[in-house]
N, C-alpha and C. Protein backbone atom coordinates (compact mmCIF):
# COMPACT_ATOMS: atom_id res chain seq x y z
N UNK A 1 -1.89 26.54 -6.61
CA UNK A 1 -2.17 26.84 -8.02
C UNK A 1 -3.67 26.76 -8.28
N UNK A 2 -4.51 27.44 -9.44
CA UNK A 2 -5.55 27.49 -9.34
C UNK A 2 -5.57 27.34 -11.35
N UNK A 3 -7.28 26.79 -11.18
CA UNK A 3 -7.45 26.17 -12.59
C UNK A 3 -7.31 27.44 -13.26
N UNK A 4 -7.63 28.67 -12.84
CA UNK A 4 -7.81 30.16 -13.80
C UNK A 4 -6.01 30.09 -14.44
N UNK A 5 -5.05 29.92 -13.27
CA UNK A 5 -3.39 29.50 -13.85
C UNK A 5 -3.35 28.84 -15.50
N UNK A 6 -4.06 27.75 -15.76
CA UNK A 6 -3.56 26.59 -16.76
C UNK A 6 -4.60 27.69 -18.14
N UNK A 7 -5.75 27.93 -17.58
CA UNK A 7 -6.39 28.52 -18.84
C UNK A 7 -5.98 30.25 -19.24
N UNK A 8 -5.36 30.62 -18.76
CA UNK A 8 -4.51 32.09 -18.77
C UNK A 8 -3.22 31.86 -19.61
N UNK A 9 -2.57 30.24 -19.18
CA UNK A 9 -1.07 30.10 -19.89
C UNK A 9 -2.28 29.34 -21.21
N UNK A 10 -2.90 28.55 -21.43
CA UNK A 10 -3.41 27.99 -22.50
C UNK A 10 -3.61 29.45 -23.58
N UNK A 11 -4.15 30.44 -22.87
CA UNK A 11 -4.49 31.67 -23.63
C UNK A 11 -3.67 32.25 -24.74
N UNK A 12 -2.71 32.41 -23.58
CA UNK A 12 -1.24 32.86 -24.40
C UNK A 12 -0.68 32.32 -24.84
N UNK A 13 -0.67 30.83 -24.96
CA UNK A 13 -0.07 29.88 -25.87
C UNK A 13 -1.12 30.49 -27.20
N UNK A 14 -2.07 30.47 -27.54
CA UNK A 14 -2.80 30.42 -28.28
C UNK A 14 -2.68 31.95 -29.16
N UNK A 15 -2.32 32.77 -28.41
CA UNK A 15 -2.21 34.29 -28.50
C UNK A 15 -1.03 34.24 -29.14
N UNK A 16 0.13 33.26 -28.64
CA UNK A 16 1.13 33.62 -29.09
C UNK A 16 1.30 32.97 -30.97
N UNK A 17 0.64 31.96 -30.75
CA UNK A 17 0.50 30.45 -32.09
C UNK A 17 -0.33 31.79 -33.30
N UNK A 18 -1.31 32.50 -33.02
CA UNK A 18 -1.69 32.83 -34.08
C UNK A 18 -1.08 34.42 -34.15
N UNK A 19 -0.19 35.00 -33.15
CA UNK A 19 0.37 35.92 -33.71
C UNK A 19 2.11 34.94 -34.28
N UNK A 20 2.30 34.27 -34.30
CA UNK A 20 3.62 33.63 -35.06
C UNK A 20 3.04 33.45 -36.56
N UNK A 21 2.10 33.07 -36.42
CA UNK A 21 1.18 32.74 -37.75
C UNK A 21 1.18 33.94 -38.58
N UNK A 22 0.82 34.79 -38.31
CA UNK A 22 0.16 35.90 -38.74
C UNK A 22 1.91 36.94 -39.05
N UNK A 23 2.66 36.80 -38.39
CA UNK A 23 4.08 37.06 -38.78
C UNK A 23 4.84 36.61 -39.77
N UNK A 24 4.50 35.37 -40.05
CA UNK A 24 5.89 34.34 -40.55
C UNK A 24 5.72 34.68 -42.16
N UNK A 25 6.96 34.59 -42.63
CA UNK A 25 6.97 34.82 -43.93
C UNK A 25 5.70 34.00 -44.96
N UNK A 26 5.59 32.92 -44.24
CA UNK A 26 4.56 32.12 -45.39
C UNK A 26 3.14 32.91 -45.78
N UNK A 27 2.53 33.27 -44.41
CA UNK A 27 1.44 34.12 -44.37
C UNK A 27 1.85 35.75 -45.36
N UNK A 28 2.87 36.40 -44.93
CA UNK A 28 3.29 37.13 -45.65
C UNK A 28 3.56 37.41 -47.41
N UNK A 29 3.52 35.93 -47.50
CA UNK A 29 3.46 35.50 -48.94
C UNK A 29 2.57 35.30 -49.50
N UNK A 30 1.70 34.92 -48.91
CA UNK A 30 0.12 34.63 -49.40
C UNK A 30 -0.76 35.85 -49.40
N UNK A 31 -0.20 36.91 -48.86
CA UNK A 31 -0.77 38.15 -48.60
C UNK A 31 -0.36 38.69 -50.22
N UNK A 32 0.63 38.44 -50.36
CA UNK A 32 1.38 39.32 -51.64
C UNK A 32 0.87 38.52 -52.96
N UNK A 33 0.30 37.60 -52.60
CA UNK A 33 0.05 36.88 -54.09
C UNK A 33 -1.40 37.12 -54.40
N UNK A 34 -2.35 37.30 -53.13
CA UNK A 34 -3.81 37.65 -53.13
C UNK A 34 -3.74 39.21 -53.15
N UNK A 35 -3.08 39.23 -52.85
CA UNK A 35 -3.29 41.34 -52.17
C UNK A 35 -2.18 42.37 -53.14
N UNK A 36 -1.45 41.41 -54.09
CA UNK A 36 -0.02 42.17 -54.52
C UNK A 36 0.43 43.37 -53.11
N UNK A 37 1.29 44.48 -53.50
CA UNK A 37 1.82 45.17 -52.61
C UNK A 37 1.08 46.04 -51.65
N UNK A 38 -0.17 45.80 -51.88
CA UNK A 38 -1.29 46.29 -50.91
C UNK A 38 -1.23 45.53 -49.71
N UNK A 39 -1.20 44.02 -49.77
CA UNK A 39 -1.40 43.02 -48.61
C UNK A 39 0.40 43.59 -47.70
N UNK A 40 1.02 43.66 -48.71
CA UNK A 40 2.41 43.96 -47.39
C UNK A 40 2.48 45.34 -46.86
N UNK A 41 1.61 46.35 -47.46
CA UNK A 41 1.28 47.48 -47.20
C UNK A 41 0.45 47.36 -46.04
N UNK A 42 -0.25 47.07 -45.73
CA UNK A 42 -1.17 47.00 -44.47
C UNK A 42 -0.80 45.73 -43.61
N UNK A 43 -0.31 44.80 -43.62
CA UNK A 43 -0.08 43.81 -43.32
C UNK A 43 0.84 43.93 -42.12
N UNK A 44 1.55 45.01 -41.58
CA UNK A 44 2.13 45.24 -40.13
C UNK A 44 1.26 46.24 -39.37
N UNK A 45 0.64 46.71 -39.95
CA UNK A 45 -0.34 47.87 -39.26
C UNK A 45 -1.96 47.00 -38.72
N UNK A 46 -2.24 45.93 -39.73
CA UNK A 46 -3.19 45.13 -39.14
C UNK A 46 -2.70 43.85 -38.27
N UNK A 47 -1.63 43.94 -38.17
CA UNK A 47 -1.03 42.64 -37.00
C UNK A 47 -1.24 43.63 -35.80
N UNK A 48 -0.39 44.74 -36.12
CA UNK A 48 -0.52 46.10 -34.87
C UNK A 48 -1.72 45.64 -34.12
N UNK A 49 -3.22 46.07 -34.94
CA UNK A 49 -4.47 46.02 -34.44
C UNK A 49 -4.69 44.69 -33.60
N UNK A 50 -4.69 43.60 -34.18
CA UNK A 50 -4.88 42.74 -33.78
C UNK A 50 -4.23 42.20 -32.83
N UNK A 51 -2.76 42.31 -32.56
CA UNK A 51 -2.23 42.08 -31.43
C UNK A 51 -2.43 42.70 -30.50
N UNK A 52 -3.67 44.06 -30.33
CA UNK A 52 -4.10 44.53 -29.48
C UNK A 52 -5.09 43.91 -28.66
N UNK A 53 -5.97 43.46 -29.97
CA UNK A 53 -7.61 43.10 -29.71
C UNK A 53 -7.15 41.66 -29.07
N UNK A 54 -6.11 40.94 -30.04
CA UNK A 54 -6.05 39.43 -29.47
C UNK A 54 -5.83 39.24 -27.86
N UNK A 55 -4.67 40.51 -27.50
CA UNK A 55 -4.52 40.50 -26.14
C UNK A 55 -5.90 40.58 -25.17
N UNK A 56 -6.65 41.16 -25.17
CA UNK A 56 -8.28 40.96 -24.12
C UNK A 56 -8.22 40.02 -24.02
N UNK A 57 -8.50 39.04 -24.46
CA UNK A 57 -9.24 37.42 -23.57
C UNK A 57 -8.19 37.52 -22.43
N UNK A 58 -6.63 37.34 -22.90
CA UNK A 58 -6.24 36.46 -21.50
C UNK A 58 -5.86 37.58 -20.81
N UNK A 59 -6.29 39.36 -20.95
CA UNK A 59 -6.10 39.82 -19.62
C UNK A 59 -7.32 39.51 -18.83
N UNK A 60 -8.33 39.82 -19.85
CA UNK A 60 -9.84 39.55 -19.22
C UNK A 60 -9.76 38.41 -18.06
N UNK A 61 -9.19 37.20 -18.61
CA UNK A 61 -8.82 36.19 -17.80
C UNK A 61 -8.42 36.57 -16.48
N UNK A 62 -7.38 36.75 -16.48
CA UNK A 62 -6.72 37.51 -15.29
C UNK A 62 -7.11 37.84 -14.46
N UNK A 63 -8.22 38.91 -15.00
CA UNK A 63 -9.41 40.01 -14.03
C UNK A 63 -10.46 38.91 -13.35
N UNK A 64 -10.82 38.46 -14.55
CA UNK A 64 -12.05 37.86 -14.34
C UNK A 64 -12.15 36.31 -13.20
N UNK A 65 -10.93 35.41 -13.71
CA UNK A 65 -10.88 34.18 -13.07
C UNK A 65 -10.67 34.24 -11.72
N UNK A 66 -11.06 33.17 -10.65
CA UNK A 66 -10.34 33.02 -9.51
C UNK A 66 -9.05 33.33 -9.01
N UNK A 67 -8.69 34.23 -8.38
CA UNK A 67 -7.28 33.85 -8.31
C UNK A 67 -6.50 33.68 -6.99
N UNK A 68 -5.53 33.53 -6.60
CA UNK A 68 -5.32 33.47 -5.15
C UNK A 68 -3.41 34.12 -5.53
N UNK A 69 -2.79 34.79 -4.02
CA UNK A 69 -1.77 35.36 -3.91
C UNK A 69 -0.79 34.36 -3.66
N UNK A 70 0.23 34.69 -4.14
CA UNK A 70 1.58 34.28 -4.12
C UNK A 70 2.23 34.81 -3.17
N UNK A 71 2.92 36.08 -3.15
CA UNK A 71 3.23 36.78 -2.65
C UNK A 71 3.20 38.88 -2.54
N UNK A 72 3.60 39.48 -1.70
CA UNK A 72 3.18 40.45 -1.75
C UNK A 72 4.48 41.16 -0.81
N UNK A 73 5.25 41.97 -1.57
CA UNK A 73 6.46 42.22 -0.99
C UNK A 73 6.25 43.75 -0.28
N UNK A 74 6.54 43.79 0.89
CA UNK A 74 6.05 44.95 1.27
C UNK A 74 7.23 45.91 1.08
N UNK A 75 6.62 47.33 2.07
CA UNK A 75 7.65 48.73 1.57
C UNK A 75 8.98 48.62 2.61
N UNK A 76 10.21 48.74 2.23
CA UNK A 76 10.08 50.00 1.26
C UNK A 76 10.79 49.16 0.01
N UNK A 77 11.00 47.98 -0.06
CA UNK A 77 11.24 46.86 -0.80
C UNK A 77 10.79 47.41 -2.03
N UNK A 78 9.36 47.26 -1.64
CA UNK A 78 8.34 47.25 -3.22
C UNK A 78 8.54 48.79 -3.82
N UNK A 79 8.73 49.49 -2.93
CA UNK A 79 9.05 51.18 -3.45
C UNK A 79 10.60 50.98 -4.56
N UNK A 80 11.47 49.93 -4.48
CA UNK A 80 12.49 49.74 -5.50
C UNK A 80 12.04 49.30 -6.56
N UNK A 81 10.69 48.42 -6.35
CA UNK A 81 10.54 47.07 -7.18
C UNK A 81 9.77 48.20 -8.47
N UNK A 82 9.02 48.82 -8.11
CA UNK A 82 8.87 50.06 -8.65
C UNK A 82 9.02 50.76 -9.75
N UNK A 83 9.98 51.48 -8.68
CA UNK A 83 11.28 51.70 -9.67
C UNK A 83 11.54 51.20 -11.05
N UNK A 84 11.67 49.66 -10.45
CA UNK A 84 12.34 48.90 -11.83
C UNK A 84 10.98 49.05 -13.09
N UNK A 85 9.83 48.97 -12.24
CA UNK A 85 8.84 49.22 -12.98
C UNK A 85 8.82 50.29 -14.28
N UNK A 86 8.72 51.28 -13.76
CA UNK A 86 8.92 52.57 -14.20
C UNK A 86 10.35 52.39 -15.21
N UNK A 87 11.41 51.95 -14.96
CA UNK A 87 12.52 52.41 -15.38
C UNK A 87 12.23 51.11 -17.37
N UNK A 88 11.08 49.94 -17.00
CA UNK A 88 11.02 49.23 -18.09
C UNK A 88 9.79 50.15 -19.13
N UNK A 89 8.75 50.99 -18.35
CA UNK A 89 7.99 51.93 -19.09
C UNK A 89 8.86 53.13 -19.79
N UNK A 90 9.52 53.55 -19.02
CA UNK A 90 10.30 54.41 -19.73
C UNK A 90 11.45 53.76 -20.81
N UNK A 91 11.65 52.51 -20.73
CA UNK A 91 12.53 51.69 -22.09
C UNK A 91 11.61 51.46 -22.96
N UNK A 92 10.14 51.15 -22.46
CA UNK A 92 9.44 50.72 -23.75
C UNK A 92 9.07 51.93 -24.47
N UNK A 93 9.06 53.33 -24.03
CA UNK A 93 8.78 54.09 -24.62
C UNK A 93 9.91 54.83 -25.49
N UNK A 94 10.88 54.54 -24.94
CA UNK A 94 12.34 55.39 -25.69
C UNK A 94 12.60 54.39 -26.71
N UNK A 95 12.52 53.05 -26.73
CA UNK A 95 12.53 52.07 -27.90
C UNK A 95 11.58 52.32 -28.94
N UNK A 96 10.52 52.42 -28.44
CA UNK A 96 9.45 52.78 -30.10
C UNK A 96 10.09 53.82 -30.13
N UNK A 97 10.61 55.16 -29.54
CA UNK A 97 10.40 56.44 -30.31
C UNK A 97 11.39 56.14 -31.44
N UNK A 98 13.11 55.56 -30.25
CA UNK A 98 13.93 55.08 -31.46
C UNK A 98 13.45 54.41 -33.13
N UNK A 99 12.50 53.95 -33.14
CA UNK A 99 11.95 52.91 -34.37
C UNK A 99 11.12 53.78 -35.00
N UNK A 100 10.69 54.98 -34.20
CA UNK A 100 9.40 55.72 -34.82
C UNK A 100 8.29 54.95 -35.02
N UNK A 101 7.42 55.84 -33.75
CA UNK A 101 6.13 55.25 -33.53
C UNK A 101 5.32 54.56 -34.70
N UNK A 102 5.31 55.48 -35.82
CA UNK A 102 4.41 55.10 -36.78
C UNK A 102 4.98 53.56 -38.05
N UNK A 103 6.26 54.08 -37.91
CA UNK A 103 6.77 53.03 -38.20
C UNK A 103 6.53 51.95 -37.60
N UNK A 104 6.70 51.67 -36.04
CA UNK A 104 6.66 50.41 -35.23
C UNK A 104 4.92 49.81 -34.89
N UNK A 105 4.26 50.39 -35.47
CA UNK A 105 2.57 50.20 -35.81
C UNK A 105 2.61 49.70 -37.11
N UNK A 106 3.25 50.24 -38.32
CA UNK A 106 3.29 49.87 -39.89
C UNK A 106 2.07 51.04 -40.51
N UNK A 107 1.89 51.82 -40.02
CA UNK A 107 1.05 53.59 -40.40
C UNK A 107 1.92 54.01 -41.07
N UNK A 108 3.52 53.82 -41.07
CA UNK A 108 3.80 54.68 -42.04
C UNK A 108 3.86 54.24 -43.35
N UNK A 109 3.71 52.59 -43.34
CA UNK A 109 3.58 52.11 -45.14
C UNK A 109 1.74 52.62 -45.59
N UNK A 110 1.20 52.78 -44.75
CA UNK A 110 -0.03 53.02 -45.45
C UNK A 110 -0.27 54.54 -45.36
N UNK A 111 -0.02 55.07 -44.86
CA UNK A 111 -0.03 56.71 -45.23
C UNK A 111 0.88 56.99 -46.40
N UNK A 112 2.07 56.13 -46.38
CA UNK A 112 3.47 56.21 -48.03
C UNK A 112 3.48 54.93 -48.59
N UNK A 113 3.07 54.31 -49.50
CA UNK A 113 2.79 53.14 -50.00
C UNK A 113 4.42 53.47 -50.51
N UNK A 114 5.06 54.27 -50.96
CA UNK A 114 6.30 54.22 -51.19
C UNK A 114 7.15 53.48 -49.86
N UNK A 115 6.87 53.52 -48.80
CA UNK A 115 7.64 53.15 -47.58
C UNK A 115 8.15 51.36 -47.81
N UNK A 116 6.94 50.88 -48.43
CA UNK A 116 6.95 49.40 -48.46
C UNK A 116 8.17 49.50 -49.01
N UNK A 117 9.12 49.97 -50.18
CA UNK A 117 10.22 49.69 -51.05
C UNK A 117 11.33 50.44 -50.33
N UNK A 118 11.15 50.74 -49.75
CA UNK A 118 12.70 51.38 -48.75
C UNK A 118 13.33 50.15 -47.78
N UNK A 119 14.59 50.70 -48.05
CA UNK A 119 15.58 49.52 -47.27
C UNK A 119 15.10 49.17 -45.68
N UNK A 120 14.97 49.23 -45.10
CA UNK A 120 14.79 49.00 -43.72
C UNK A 120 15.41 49.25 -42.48
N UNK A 121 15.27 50.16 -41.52
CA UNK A 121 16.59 51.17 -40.80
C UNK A 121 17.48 49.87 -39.87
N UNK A 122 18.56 49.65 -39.99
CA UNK A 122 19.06 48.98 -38.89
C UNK A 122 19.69 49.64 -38.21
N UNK A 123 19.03 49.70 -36.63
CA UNK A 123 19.29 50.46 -35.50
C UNK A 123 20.31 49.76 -34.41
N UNK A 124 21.13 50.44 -34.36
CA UNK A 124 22.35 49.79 -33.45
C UNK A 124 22.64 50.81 -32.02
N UNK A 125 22.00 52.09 -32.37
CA UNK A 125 22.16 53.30 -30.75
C UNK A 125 21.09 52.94 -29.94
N UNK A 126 21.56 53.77 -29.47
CA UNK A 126 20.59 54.08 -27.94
C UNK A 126 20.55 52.51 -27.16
N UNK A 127 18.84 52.16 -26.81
CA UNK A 127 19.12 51.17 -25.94
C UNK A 127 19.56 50.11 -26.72
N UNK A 128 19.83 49.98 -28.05
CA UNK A 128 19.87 49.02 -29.14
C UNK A 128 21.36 48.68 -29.08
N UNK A 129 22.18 49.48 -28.38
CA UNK A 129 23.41 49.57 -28.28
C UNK A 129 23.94 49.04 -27.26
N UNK A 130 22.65 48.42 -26.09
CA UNK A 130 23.12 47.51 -24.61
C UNK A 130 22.44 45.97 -25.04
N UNK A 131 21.23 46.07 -25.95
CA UNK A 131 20.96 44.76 -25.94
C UNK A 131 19.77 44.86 -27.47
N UNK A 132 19.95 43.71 -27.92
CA UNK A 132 19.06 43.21 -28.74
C UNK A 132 17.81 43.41 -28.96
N UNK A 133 17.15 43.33 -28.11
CA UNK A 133 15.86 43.20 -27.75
C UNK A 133 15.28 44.40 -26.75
N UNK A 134 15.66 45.61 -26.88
CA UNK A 134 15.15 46.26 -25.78
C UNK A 134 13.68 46.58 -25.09
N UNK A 135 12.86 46.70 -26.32
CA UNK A 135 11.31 46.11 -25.94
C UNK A 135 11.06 44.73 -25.38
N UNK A 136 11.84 44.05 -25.53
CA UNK A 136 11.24 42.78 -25.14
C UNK A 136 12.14 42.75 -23.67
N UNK A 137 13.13 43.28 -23.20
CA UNK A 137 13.56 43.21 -21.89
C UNK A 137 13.23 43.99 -21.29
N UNK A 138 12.29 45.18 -21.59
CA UNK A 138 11.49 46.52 -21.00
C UNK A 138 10.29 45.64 -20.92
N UNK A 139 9.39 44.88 -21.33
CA UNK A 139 8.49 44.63 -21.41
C UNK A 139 8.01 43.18 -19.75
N UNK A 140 9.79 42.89 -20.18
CA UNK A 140 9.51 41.46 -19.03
C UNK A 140 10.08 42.34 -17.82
N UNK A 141 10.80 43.27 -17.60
CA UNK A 141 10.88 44.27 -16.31
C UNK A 141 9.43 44.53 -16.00
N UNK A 142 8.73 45.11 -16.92
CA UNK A 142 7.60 45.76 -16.16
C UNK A 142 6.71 44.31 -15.91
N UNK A 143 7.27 43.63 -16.24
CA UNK A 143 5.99 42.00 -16.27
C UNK A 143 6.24 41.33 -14.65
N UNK A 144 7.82 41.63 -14.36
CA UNK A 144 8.28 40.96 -13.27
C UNK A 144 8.95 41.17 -12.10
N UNK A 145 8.84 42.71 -12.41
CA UNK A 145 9.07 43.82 -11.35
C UNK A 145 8.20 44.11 -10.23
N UNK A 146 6.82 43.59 -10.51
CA UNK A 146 5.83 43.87 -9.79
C UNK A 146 5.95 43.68 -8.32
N UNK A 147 5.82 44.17 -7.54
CA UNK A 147 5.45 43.63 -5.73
C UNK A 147 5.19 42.62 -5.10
N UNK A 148 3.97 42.91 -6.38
CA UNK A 148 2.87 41.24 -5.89
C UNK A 148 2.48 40.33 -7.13
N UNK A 149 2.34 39.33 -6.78
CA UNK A 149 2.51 38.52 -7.50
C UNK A 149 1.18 37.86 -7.67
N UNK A 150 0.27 37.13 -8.69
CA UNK A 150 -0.68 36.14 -7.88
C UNK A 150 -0.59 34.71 -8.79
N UNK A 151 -1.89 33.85 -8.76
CA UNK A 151 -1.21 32.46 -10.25
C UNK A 151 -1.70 33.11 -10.80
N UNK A 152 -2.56 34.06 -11.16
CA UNK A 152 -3.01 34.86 -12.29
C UNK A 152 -2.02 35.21 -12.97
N UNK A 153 -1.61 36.14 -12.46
CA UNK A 153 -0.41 36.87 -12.84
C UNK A 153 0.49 36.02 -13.29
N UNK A 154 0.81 34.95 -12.68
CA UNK A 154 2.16 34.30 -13.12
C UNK A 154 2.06 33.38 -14.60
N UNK A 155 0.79 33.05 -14.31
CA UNK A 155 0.45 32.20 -15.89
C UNK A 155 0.36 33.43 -16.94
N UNK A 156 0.14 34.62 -16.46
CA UNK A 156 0.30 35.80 -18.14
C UNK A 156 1.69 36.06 -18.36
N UNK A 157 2.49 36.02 -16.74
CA UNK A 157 3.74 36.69 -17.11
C UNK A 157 4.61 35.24 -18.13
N UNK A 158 4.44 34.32 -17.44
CA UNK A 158 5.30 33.58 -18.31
C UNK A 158 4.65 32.97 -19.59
N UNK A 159 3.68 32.82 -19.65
CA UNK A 159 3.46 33.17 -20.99
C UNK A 159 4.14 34.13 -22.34
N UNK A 160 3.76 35.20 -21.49
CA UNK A 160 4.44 36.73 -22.22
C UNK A 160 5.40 36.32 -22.57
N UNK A 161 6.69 36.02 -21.85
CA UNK A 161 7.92 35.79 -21.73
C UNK A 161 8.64 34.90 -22.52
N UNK A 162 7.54 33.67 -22.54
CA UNK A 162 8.13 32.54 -23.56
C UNK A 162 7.65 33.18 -25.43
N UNK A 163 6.50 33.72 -25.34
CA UNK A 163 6.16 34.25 -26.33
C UNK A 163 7.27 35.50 -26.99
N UNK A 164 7.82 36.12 -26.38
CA UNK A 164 9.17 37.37 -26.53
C UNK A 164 9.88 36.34 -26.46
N UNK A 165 10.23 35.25 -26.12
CA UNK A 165 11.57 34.87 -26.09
C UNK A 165 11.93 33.92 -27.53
N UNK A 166 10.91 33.05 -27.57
CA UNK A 166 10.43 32.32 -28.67
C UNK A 166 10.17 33.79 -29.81
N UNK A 167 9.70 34.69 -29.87
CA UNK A 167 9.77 35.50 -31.16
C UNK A 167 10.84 36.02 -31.74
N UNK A 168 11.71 36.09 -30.33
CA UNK A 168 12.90 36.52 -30.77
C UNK A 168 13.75 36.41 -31.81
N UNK A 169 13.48 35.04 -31.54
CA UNK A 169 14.74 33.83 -32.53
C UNK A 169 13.80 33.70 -33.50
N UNK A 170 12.91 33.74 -34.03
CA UNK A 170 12.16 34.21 -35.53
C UNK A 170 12.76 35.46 -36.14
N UNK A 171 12.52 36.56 -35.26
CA UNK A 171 13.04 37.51 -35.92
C UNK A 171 14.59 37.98 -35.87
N UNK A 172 14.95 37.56 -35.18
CA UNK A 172 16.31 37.37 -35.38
C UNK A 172 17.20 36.81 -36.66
N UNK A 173 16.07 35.52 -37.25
CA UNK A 173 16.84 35.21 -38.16
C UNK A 173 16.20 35.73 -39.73
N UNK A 174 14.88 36.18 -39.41
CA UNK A 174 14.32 37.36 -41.00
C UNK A 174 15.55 38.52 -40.49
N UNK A 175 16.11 38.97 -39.35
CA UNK A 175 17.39 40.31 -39.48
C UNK A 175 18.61 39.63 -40.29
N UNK A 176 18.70 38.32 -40.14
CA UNK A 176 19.94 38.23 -40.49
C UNK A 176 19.87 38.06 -41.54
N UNK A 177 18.73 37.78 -42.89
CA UNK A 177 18.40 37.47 -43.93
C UNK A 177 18.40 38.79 -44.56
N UNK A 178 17.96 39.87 -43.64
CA UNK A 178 17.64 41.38 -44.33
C UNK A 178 19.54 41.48 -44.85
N UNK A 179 20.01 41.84 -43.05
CA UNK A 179 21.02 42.33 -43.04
C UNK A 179 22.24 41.76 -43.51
N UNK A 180 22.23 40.41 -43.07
CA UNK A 180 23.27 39.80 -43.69
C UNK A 180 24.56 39.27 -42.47
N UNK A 181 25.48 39.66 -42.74
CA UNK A 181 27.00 40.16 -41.91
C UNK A 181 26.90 41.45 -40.85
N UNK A 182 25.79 42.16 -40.98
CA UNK A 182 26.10 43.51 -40.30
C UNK A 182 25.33 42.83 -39.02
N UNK A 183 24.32 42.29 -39.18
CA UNK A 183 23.40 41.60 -38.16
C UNK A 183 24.41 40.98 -37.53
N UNK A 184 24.93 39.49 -38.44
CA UNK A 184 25.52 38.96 -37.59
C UNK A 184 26.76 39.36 -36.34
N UNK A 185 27.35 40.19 -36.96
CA UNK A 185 28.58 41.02 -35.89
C UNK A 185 27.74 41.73 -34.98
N UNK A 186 26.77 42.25 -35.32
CA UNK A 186 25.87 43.13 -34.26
C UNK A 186 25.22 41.89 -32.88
N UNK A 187 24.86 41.04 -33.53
CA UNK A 187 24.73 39.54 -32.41
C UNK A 187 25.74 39.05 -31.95
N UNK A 188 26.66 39.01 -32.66
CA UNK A 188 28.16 38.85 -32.04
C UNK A 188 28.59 39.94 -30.73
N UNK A 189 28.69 41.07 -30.79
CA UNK A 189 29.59 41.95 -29.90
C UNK A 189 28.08 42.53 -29.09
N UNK A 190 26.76 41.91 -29.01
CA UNK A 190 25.68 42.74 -27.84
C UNK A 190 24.47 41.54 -27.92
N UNK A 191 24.33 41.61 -26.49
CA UNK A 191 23.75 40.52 -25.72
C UNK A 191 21.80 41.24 -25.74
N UNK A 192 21.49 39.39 -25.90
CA UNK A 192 20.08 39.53 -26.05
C UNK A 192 19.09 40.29 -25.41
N UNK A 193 19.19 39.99 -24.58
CA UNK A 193 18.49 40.38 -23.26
C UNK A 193 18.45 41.43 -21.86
N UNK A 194 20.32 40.86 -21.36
CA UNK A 194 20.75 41.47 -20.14
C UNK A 194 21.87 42.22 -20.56
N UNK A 195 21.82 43.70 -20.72
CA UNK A 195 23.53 44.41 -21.26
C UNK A 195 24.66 43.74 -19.97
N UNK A 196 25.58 43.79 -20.74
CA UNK A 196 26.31 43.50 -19.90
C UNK A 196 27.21 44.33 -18.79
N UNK A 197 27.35 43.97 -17.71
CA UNK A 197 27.89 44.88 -16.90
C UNK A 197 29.20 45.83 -17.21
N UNK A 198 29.47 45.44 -18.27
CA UNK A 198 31.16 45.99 -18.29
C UNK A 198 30.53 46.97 -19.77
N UNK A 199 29.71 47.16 -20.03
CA UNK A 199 29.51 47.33 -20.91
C UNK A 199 28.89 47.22 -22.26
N UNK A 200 29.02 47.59 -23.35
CA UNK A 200 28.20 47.14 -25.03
C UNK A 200 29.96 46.87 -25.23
N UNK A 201 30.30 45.64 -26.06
CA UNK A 201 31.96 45.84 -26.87
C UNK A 201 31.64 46.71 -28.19
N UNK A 202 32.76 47.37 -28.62
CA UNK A 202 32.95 48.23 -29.48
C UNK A 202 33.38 47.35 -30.63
């Protein structure tokens, strides 16, 4: 293990603490009382930004720190591992389209300030229809699919991971507050993370 390991997971602890912050209804509230419907109007489109910018330090980290190998799985092994790669890029991309890009940025409340007052789509097809979370289980495929491995790597990936896993159950329970009963049966009959082999239940 190497010291670049502890300050990469410190990163993303930190990455993750002020994007929870910057989510949670309280902040959201304070936006609306300083900003009226302007602050909730921009207020997912500037998390967007920022959860971009916030991400640099701890890839920078990554790049930048010492690091040493774990492991390194050779071919034609890694030619599957791949695969899986690819197959979580192509979920993360069929999941936003499902949500609509501009929507899943928050561009479309500020191009339609009308958008802020519309009900909110609850999506149950496509990959939404094998699991809960399909960005966030596309996201830890492509995180842990990789070949090779190093402590670099491993202090971002699990980071990442606890951060999606831990957000989950935040937003999980603002769905069930939106939705109500429809949420809850929808958590009831389809699994978080891993679809299940036999299927989505009907």
């Amino acid at each position: 293990m190497t010291a670049g390991f502890w300050w990469i997971l410190v990163s993303m602890i930190l990455y993750g603490g002020l994007h929870s912050l910057l989510a949670s209804r309280r902040f959201k509230a304070a936006l609306q009382r300083r900003f009226g419907s302007g602050g909730i109007r921009w207020h997912r489109f500037v998390f967007s930004i920022l959860g971009g910018l916030t991400l640099l330090p701890p890839l920078a980290l990554v790049a930048l720190l010492p690091d040493r190998q774990i492991y390194i799985i050779p071919s034609p092994f890694s030619s599957w591992l791949r695969l899986l790669q690819f197959a979580g890029l192509v979920g993360l991309v069929y999941g936003v389209m499902q949500t609509g890009f501009f929507n899943f940025i928050g561009l479309d409340r500020v191009l339609d300030p009308a958008a802020v007052d519309r009900t909110p789509q609850f999506i149950t097809g496509g990959l939404y229809r094998l699991v809960r979370h399909p960005l966030y289980t596309s996201t830890m495929l492509v995180l842990w699919a990789s070949p090779a491995l190093s402590w670099n790597r491993l202090a971002l990936n699990l980071g990442a991971s606890a951060y999606l896993i831990i957000g989950s159950i935040f937003e999980e329970q603002k769905l069930l507050d939106e939705f109500g009963e429809e949420y809850a049966a929808y958590r009831r009959r389809t699994p978080a993370f891993l679809p299940r082999l036999r299927g989505p239940q009907v």
